[in-house]
N, C-alpha and C. Protein backbone atom coordinates (compact mmCIF):
# COMPACT_ATOMS: atom_id res chain seq x y z
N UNK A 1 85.09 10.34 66.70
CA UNK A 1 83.75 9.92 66.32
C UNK A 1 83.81 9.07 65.05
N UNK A 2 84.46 9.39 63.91
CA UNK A 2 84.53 9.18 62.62
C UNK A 2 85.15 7.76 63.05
N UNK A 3 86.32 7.51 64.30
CA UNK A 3 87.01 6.11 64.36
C UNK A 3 86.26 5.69 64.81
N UNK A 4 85.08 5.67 65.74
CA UNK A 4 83.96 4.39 66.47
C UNK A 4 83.56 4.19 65.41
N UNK A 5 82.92 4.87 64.38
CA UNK A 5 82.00 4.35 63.58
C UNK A 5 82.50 3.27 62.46
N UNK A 6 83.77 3.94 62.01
CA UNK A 6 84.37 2.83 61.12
C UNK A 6 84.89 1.51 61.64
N UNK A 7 85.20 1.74 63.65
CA UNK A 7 85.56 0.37 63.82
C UNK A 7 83.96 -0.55 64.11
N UNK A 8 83.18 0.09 64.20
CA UNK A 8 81.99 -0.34 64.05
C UNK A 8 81.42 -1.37 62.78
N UNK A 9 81.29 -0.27 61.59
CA UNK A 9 81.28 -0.66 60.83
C UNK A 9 82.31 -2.15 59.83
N UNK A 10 83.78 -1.69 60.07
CA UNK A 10 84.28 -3.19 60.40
C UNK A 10 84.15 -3.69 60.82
N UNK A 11 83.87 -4.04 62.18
CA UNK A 11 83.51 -4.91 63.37
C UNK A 11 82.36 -5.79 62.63
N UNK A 12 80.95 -4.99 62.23
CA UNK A 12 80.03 -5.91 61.60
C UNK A 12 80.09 -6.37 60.25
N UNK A 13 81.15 -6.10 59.72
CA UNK A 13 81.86 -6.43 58.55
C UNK A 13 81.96 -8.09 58.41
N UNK A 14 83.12 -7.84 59.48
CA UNK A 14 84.11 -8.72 59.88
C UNK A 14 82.88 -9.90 60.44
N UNK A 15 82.43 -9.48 61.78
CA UNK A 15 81.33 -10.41 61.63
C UNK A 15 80.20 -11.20 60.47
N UNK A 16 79.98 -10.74 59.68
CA UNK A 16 79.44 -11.31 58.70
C UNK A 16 80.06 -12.09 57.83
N UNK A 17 81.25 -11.90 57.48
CA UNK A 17 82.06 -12.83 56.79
C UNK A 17 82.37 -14.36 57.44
N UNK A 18 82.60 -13.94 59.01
CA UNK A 18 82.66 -14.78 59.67
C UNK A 18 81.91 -15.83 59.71
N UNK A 19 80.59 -15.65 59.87
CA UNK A 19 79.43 -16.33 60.51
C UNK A 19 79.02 -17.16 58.85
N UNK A 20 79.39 -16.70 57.85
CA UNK A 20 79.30 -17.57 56.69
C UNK A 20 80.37 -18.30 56.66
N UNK A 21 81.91 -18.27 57.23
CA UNK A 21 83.17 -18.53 56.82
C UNK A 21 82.80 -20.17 57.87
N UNK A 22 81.67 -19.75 59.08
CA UNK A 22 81.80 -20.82 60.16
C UNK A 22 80.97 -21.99 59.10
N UNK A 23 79.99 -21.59 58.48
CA UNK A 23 78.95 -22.33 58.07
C UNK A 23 79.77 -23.50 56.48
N UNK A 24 80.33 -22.74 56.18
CA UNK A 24 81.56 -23.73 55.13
C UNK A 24 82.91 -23.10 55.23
N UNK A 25 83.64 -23.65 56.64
CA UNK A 25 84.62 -23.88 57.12
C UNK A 25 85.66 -24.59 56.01
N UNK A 26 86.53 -23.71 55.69
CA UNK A 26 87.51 -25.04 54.88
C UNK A 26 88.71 -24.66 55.53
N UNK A 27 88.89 -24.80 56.79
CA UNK A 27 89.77 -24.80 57.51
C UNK A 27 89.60 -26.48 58.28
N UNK A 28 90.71 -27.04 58.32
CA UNK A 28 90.97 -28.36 59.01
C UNK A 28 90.71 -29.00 60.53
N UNK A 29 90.59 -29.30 60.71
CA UNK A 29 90.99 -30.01 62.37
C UNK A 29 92.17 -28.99 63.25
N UNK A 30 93.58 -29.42 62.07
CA UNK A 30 94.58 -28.74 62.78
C UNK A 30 94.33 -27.18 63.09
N UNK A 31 94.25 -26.83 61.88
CA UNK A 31 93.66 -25.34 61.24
C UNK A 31 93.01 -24.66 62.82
N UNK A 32 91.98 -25.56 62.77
CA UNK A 32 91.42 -24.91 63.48
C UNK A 32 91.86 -24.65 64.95
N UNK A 33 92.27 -25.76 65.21
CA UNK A 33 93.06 -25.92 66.54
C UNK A 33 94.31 -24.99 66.72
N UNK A 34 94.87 -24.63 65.72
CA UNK A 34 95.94 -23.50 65.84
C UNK A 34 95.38 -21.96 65.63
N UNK A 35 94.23 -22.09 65.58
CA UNK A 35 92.99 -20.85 65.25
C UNK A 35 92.88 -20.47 66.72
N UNK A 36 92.44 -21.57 67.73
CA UNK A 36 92.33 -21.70 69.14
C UNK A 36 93.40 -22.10 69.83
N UNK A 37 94.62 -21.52 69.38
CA UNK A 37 95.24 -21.83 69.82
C UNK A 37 96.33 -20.02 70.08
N UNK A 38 95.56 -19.68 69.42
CA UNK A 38 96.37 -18.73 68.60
C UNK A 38 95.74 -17.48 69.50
N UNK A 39 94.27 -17.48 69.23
CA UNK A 39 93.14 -16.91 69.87
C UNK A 39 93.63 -16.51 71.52
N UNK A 40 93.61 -18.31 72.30
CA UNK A 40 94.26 -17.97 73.72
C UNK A 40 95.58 -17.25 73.89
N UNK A 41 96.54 -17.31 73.37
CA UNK A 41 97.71 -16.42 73.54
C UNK A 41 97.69 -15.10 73.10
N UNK A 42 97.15 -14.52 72.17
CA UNK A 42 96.29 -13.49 72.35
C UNK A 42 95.72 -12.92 73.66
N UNK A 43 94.41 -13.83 74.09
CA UNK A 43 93.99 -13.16 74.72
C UNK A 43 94.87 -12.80 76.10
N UNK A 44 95.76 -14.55 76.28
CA UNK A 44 96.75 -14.18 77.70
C UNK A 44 97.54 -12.98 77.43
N UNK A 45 98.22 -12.82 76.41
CA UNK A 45 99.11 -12.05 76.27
C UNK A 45 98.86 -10.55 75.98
N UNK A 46 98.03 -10.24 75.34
CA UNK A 46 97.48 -8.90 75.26
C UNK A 46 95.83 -8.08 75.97
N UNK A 47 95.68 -9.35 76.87
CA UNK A 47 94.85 -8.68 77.69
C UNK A 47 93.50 -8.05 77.48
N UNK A 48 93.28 -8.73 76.61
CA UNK A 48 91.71 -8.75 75.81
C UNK A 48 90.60 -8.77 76.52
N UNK A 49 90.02 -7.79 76.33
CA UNK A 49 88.29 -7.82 77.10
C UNK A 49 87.33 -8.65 76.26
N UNK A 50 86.17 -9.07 77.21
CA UNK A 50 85.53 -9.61 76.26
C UNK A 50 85.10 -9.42 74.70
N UNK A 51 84.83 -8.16 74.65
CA UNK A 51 84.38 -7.65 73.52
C UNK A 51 85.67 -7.71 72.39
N UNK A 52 86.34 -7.52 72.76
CA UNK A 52 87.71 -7.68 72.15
C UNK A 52 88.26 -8.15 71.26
N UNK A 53 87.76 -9.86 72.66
CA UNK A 53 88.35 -11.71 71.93
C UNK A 53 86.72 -11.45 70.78
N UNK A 54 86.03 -11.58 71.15
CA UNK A 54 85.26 -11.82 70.17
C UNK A 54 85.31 -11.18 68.34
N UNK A 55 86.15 -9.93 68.74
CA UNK A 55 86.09 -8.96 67.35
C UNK A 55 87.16 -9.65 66.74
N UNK A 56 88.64 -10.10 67.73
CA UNK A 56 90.06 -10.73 67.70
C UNK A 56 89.89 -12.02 66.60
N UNK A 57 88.68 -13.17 67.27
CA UNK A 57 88.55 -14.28 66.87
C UNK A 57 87.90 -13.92 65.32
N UNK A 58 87.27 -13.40 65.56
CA UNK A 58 86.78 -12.91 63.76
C UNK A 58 87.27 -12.58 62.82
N UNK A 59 88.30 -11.67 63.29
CA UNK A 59 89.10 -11.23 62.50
C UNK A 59 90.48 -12.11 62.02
N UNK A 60 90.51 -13.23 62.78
CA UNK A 60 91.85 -14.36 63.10
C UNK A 60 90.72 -15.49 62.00
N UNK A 61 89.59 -15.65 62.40
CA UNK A 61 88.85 -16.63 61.99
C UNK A 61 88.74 -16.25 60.15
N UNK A 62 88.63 -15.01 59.95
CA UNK A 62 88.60 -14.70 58.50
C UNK A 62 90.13 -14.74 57.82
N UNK A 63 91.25 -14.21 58.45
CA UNK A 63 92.20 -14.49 58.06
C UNK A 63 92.99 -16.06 58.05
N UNK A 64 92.67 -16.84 58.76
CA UNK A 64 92.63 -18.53 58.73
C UNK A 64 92.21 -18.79 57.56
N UNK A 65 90.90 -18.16 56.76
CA UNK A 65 89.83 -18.95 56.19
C UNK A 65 90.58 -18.26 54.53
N UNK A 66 91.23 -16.94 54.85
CA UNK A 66 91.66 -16.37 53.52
C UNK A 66 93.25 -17.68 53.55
N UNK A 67 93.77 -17.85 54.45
CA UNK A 67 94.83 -18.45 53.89
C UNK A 67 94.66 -19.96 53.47
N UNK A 68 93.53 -20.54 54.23
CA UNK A 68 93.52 -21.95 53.78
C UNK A 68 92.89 -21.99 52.35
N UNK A 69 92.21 -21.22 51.98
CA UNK A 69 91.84 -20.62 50.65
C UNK A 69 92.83 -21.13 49.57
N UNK A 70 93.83 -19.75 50.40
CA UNK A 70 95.35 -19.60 49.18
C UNK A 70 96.21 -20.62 48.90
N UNK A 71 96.10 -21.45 50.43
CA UNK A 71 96.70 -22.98 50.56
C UNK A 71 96.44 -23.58 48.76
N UNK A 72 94.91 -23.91 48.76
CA UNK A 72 94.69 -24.47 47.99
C UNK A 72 94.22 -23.88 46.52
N UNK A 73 94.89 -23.16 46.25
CA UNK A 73 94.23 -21.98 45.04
C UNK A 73 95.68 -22.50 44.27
N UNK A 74 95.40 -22.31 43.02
CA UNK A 74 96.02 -22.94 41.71
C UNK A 74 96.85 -21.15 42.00
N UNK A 75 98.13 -21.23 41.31
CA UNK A 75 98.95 -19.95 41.15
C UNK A 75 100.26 -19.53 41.22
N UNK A 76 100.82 -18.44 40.49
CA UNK A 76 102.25 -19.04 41.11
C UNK A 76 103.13 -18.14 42.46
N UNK A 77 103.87 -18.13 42.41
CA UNK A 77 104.54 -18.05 44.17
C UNK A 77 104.02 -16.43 44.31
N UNK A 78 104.44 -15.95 43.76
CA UNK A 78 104.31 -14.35 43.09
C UNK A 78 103.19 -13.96 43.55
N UNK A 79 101.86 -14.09 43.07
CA UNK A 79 100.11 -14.11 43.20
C UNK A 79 99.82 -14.53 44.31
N UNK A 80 100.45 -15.94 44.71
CA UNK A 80 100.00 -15.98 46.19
C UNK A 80 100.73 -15.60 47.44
N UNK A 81 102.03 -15.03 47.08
CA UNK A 81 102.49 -14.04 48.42
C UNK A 81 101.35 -12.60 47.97
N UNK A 82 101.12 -11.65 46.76
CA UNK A 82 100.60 -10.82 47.14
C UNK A 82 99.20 -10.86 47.93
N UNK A 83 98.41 -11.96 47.86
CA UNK A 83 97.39 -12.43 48.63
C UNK A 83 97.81 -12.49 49.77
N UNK A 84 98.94 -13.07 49.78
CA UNK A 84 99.10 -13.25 51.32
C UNK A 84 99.01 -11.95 52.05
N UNK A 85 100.17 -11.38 51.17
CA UNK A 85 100.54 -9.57 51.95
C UNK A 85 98.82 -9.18 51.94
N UNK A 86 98.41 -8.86 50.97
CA UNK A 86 96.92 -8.49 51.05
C UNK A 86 96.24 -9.18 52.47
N UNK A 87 95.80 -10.14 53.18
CA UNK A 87 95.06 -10.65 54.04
C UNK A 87 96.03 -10.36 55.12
N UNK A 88 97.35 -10.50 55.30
CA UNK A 88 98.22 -9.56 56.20
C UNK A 88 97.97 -8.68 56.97
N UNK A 89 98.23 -7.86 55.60
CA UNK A 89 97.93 -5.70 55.97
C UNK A 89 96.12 -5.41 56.27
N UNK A 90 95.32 -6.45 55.84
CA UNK A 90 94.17 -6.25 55.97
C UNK A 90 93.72 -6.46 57.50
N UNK A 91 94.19 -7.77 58.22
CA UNK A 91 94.38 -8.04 59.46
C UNK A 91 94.76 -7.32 60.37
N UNK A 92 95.90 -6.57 59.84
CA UNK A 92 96.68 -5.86 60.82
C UNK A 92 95.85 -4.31 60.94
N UNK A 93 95.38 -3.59 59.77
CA UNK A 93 94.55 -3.11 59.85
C UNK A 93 93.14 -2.84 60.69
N UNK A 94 92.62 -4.23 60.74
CA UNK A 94 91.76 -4.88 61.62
C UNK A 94 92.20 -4.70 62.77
N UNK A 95 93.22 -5.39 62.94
CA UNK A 95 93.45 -5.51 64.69
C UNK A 95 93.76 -3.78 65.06
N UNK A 96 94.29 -3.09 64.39
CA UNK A 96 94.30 -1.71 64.88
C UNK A 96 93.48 -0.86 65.26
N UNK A 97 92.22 -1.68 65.18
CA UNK A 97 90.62 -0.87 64.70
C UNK A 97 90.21 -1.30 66.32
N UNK A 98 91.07 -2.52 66.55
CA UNK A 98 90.28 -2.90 67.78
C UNK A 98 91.20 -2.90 68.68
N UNK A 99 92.83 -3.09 69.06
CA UNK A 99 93.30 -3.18 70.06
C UNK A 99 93.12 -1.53 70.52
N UNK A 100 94.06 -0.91 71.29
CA UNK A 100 94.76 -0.14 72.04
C UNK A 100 96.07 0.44 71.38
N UNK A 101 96.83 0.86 71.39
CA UNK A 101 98.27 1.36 71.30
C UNK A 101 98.96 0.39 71.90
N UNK A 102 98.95 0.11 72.75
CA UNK A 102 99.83 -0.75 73.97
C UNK A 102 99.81 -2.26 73.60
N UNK A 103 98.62 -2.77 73.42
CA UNK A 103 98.32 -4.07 72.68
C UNK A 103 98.59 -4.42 71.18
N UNK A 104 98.15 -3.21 70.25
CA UNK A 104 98.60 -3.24 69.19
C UNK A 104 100.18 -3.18 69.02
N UNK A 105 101.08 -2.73 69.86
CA UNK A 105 102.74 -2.52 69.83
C UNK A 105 102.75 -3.96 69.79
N UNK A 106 102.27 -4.46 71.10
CA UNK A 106 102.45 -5.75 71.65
C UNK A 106 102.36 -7.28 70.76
N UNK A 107 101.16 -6.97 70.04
CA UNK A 107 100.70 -7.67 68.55
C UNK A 107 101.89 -7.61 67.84
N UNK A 108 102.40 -6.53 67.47
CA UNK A 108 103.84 -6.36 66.42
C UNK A 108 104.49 -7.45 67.27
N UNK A 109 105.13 -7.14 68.32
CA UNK A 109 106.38 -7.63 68.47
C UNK A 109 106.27 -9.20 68.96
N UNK A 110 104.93 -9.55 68.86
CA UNK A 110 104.76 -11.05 68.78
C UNK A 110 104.29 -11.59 67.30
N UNK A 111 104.13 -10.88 66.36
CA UNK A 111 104.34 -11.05 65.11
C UNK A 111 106.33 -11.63 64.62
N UNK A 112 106.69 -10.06 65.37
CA UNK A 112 108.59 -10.27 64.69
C UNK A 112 108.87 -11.67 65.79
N UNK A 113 108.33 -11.90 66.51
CA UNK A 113 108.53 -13.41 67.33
C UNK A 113 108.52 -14.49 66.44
N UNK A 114 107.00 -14.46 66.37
CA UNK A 114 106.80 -15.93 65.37
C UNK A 114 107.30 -15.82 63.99
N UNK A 115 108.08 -14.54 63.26
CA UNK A 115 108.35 -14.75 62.02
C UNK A 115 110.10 -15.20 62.58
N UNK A 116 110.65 -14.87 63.65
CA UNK A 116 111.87 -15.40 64.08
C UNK A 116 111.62 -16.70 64.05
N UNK A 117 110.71 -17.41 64.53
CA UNK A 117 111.00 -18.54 64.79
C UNK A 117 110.92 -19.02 63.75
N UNK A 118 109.74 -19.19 62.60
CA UNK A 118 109.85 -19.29 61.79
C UNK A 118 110.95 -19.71 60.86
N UNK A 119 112.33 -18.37 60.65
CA UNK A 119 112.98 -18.65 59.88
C UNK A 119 113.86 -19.40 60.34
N UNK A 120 113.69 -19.53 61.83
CA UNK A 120 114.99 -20.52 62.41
C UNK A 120 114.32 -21.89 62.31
N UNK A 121 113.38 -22.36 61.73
CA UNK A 121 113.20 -23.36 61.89
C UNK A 121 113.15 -24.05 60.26
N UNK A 122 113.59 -22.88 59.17
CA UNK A 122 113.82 -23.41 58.06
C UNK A 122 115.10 -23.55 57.99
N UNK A 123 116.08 -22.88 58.49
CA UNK A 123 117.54 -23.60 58.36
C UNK A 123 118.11 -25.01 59.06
């Protein structure tokens, strides 16, 4: 009982941040396109109900909007990885509120994906 209500209560959280975050967007063209881009593989891949993508995209749409933020925020490396970790663990948090067990595993191990690729693509 105590978990509907709090994913509830995030849920309209999350929505509200959103629906101001849409109205002064400082996310890009690209930004955004990798927002929707990001969104569909999601939903192919973890099997998202409607209600789902919509909580998914909000919660993807606020974390976009915290990093293009940090993009451009004066600071040094230090301050803006703990931001980063902060909007991270906050996300991941999020998405736990709303996937499944099975989807949420699934989320991880397409996380350790894209941070693989990632580092193979800095060497």
């Amino acid at each position: 009982m105590k978990r509907n209500v709090l994913k509830w209560v995030l849920m309209l959280a999350v929505c509200g941040l959103t629906t101001g975050a849409f109205a002064q967007s400082k996310l890009t063209d690209e930004q955004k396109e990798e927002l929707l881009a990001k969104m569909e593989q999601y939903r192919a891949e973890l099997n998202l109900s409607d209600e789902q993508q919509e909580m998914v995209k909000s919660i993807n749409t606020a974390y976009f909007e915290g990093l293009a933020g940090l993009k451009a925020s004066e600071g040094s490396k230090l301050s803006k990885f703990k931001k980063y970790r902060t909007l991270s663990e906050t996300r991941d948090e999020q998405m736990k509120q709303v996937l499944d067990k099975d989807q949420y595993k699934r989320y991880k191990e397409m996380q350790k994906e894209m941070k693989g690729e990632l580092k193979s693509r800095r060497k």
